[in-house]
Structure formats: C-alpha cells, structure tokens
PDB file of N, CA and C in Angstrom:
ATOM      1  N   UNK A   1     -10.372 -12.131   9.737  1.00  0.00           N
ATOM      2  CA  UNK A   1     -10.401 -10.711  10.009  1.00  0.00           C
ATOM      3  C   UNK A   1     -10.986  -9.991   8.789  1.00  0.00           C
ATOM      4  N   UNK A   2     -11.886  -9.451   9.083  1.00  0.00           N
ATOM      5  CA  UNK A   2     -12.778  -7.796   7.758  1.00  0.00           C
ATOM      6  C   UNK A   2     -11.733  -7.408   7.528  1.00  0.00           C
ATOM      7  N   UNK A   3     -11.860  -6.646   6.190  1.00  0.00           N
ATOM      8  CA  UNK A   3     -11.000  -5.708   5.678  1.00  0.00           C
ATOM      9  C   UNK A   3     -10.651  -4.647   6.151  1.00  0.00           C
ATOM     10  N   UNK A   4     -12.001  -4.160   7.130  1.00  0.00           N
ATOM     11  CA  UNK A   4     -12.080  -2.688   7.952  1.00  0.00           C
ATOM     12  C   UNK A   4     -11.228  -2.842   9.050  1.00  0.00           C
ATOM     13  N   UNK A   5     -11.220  -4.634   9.181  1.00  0.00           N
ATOM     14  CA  UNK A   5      -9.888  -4.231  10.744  1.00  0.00           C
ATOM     15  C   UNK A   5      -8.692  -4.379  10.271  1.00  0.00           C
ATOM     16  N   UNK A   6      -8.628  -5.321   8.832  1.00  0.00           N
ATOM     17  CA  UNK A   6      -7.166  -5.294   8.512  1.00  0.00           C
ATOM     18  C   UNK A   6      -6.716  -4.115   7.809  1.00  0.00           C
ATOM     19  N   UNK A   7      -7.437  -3.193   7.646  1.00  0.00           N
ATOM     20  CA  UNK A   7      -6.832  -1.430   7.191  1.00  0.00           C
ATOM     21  C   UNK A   7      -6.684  -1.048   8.163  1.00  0.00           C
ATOM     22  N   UNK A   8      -7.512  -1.262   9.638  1.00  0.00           N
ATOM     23  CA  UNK A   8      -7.154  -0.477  10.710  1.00  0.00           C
ATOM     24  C   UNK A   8      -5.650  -1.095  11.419  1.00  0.00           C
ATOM     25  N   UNK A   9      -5.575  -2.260  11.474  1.00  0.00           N
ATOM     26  CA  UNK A   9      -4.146  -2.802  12.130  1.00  0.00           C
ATOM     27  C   UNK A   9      -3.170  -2.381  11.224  1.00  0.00           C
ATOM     28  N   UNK A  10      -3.074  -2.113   9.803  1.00  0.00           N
ATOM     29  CA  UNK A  10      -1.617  -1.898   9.159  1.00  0.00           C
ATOM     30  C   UNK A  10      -1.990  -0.614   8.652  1.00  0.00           C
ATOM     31  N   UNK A  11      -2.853   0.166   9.024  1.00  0.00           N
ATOM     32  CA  UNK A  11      -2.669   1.704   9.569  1.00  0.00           C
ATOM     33  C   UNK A  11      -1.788   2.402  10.650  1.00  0.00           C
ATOM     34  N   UNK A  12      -2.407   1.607  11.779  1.00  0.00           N
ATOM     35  CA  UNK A  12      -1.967   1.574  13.337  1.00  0.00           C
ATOM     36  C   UNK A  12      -0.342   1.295  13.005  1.00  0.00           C
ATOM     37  N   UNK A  13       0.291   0.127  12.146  1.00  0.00           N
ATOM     38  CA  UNK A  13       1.299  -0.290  12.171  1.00  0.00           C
ATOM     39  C   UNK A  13       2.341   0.334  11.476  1.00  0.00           C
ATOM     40  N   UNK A  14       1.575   1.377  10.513  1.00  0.00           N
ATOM     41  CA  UNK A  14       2.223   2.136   9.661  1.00  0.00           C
ATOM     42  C   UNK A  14       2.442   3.439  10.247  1.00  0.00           C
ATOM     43  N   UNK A  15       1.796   3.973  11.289  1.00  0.00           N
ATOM     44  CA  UNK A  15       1.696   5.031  11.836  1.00  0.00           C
ATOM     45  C   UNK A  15       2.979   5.015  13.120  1.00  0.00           C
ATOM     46  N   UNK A  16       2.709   3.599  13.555  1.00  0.00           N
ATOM     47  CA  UNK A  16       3.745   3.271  15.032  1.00  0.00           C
ATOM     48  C   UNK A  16       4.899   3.323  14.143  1.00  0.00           C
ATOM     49  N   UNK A  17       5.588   2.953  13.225  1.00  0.00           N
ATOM     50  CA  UNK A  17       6.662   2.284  12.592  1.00  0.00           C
ATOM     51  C   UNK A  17       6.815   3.124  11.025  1.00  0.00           C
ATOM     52  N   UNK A  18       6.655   4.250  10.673  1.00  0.00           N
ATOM     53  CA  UNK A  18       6.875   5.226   9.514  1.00  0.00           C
ATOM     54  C   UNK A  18       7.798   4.119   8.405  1.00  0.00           C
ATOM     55  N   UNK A  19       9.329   3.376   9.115  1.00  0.00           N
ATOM     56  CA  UNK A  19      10.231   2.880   8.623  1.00  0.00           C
ATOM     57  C   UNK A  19       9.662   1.541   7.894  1.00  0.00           C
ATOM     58  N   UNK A  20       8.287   1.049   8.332  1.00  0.00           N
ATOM     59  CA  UNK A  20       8.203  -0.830   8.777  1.00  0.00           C
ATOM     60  C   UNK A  20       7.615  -0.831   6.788  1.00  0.00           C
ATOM     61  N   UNK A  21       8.536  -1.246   6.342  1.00  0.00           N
ATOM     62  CA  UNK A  21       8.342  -1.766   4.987  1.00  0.00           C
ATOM     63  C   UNK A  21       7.201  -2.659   4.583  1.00  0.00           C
ATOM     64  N   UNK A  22       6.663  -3.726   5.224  1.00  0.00           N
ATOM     65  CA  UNK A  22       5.978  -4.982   5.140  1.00  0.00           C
ATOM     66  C   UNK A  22       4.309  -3.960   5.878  1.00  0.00           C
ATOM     67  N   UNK A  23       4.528  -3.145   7.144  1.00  0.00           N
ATOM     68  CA  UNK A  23       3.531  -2.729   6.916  1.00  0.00           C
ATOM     69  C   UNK A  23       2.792  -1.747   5.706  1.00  0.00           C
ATOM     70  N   UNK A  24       3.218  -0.794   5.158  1.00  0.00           N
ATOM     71  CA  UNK A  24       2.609   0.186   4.220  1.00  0.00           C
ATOM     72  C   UNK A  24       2.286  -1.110   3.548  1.00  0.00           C
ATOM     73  N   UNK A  25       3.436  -1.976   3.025  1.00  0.00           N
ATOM     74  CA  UNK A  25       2.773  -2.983   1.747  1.00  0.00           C
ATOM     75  C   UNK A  25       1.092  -3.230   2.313  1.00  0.00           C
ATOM     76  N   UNK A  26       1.767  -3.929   3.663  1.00  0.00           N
ATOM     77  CA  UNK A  26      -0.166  -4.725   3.569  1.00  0.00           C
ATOM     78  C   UNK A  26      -1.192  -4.204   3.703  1.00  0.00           C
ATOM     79  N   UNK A  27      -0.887  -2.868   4.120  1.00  0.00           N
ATOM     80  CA  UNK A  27      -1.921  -1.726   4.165  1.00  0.00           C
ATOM     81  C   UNK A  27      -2.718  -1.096   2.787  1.00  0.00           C
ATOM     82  N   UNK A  28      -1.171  -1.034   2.142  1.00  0.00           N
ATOM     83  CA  UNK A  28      -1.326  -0.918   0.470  1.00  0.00           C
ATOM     84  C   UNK A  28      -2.334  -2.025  -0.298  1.00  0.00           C
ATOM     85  N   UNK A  29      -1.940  -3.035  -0.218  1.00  0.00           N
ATOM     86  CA  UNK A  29      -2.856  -4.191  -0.491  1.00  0.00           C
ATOM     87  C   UNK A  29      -4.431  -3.905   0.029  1.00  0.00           C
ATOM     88  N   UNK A  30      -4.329  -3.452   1.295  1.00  0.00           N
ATOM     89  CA  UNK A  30      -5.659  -3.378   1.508  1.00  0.00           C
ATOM     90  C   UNK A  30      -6.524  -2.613   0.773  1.00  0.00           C
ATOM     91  N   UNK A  31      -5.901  -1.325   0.945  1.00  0.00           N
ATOM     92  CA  UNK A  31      -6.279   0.167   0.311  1.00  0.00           C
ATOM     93  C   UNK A  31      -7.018  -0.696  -1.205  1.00  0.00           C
ATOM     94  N   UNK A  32      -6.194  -1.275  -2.202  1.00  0.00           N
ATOM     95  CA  UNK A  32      -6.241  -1.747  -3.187  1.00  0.00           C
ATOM     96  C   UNK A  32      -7.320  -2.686  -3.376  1.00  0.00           C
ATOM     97  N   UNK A  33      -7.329  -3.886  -2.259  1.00  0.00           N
ATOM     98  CA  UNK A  33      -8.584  -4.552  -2.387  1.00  0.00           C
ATOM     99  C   UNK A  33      -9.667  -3.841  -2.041  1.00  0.00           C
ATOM    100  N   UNK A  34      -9.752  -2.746  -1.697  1.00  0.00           N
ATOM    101  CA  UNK A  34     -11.020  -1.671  -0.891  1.00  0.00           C
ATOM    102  C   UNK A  34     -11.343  -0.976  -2.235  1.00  0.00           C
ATOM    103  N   UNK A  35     -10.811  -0.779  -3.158  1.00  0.00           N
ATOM    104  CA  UNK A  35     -10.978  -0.403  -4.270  1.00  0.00           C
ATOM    105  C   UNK A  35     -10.497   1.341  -4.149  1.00  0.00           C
ATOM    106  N   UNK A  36      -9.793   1.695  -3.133  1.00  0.00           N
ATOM    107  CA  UNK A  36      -8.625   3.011  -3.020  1.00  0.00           C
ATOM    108  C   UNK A  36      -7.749   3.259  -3.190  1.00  0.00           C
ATOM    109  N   UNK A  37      -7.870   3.299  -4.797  1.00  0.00           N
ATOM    110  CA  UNK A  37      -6.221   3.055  -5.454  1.00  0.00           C
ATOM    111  C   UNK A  37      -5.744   4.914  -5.015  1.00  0.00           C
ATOM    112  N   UNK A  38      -6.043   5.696  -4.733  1.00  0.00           N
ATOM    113  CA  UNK A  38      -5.447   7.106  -4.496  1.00  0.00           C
ATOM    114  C   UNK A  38      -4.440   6.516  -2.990  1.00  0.00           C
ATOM    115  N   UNK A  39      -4.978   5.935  -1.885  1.00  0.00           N
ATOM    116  CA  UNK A  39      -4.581   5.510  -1.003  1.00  0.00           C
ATOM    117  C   UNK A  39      -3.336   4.335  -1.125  1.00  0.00           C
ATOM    118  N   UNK A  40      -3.831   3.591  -2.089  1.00  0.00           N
ATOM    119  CA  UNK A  40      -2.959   2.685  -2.315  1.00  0.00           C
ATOM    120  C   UNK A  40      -1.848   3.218  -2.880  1.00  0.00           C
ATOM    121  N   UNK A  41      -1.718   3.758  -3.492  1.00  0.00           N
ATOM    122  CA  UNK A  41      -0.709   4.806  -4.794  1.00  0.00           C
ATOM    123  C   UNK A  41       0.691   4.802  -3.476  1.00  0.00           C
ATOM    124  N   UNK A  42      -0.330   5.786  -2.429  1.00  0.00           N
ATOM    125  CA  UNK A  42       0.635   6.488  -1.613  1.00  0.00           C
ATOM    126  C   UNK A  42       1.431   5.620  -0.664  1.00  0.00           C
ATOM    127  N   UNK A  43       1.145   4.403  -0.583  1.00  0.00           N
ATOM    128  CA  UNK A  43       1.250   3.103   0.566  1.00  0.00           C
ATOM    129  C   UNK A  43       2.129   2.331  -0.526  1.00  0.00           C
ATOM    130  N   UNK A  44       2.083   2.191  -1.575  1.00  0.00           N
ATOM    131  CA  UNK A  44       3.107   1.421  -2.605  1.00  0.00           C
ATOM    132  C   UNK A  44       4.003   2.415  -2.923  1.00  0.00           C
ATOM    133  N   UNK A  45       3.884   3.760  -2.717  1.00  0.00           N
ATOM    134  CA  UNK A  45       5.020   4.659  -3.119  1.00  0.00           C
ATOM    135  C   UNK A  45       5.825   4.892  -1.938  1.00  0.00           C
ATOM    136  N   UNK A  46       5.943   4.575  -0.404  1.00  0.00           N
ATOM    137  CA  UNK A  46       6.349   4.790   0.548  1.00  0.00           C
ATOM    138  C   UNK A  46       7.030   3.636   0.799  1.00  0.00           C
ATOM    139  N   UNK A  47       6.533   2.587   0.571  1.00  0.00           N
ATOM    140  CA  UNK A  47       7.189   1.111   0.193  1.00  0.00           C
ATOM    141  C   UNK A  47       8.524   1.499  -0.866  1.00  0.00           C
ATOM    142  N   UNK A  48       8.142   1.693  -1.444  1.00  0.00           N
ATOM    143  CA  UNK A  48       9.225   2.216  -2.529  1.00  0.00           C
ATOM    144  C   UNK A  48      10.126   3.396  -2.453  1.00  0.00           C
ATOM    145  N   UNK A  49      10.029   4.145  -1.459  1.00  0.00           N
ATOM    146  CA  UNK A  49      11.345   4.770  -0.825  1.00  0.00           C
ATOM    147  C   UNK A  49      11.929   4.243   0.358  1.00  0.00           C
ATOM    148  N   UNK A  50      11.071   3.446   0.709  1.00  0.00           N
ATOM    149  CA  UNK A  50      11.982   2.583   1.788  1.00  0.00           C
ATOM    150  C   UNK A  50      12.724   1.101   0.969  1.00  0.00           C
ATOM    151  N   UNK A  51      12.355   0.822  -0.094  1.00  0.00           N
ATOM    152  CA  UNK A  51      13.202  -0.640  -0.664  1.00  0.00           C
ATOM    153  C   UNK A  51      12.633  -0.147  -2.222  1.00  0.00           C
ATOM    154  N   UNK A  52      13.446   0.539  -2.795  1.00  0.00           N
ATOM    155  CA  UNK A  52      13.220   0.739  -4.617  1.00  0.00           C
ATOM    156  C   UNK A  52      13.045  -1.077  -4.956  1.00  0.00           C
ATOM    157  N   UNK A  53      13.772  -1.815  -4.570  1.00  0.00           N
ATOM    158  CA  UNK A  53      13.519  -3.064  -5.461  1.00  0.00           C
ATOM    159  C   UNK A  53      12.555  -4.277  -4.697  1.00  0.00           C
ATOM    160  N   UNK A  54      11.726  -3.625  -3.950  1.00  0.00           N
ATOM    161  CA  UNK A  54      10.631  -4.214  -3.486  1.00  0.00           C
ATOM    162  C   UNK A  54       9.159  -4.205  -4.663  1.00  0.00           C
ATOM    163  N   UNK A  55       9.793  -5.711  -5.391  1.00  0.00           N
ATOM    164  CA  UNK A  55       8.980  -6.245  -6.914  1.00  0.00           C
ATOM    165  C   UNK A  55       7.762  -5.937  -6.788  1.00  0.00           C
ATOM    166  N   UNK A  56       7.234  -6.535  -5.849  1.00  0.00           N
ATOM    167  CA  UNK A  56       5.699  -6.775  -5.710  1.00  0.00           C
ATOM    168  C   UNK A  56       5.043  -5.485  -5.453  1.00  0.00           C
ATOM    169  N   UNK A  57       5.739  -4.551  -5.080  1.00  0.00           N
ATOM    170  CA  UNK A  57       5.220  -2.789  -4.627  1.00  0.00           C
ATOM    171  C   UNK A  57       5.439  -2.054  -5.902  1.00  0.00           C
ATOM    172  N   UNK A  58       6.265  -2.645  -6.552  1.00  0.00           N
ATOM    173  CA  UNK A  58       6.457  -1.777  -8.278  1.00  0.00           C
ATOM    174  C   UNK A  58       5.419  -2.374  -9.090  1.00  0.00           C
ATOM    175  N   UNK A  59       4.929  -3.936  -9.055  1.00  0.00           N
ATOM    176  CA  UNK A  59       3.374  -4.567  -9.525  1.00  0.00           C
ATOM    177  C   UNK A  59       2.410  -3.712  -9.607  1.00  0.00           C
ATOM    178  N   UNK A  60       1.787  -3.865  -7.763  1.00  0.00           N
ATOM    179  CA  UNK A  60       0.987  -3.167  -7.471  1.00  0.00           C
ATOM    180  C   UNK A  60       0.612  -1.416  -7.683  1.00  0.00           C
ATOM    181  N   UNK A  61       1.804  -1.338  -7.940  1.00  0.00           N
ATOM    182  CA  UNK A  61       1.589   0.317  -7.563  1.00  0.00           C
ATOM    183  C   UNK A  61       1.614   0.528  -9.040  1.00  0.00           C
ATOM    184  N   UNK A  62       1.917  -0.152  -9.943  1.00  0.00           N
ATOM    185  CA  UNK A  62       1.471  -0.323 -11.838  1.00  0.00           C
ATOM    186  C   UNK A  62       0.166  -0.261 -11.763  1.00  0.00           C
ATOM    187  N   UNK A  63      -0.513  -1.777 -10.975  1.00  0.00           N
ATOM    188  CA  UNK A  63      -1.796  -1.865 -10.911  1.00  0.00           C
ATOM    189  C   UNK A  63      -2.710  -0.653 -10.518  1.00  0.00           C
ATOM    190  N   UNK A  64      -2.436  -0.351  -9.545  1.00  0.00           N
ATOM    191  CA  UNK A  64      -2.797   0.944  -9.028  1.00  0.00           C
ATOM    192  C   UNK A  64      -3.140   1.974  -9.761  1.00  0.00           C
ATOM    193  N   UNK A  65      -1.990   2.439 -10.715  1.00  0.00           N
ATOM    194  CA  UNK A  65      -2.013   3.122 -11.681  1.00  0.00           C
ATOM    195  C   UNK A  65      -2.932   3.159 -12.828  1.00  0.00           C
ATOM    196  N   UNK A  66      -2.860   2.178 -13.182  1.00  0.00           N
ATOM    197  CA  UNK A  66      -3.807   1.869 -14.104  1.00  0.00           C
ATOM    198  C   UNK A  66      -5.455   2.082 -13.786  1.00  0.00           C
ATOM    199  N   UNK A  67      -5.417   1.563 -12.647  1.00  0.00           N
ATOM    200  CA  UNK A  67      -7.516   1.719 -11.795  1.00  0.00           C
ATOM    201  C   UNK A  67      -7.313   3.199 -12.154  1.00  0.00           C
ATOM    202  N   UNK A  68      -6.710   4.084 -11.638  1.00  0.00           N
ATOM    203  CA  UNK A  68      -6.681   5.990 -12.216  1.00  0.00           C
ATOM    204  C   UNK A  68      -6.775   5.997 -12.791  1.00  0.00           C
ATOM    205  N   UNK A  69      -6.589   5.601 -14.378  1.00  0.00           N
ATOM    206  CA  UNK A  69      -6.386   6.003 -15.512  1.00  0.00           C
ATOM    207  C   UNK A  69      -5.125   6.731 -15.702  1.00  0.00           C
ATOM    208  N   UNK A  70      -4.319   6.313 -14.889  1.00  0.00           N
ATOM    209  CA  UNK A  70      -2.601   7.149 -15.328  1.00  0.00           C
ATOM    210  C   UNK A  70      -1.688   6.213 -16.136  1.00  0.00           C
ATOM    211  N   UNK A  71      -0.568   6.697 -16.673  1.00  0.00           N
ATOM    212  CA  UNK A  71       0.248   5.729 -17.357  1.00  0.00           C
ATOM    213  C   UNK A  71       1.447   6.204 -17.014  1.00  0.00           C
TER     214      UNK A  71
END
C-alpha cells in the first residue's frame, strides 16, 4: 500500500473512531514519514491525551519536534 492510501485509511479511521488510539498513531507515523511534522505534532499529541504513557508517541512526537525546530 502508497503512503497516499495509508494516510487516507488512518485518516478515515481516525475520523470514524476520535477515541481509536493505534489509529492517530499510524496516521501520525504517516504524517511523519510524508515529511508533515505540523500534522504529525497533532496525531502524536491526540495519542497522548488518549494514553499519556504511550512511549513510542512521546519518541515520535520529540522527533517531530525537533524537524520544527522547537525544543
């Protein structure tokens, strides 16, 4: 599967399911490999009010940070 359909399915999945934790992540991931860390930011930060100790979304969303230039 392209990247363009796997942003569109865990869009779709994030949109059906506001709550679905595992989707924003993989959406987030995507955003991130697409090189849209503004997008990604917001998809690892929504992850993170739904599970604060979801590791790999506090990683990424570092990573994230950093492509901005934020600290």
């Amino acid at each position: 599967m392209e990247n363009q359909e796997r942003l569109n399915v865990f869009k779709n999945m994030a949109a059906a399911d506001p709550e679905n934790e595992l989707a924003h992540f993989s959406l987030g991931k995507v955003q991130f490999e697409l090189g849209d860390a503004g997008a990604a930011e917001q998809s690892f930060r929504r992850v993170l009010e739904l599970n604060a100790r979801h590791s790999q979304a506090h990683r990424f969303l570092g990573e994230t940070l950093l492509r901005q230039g934020k600290k």
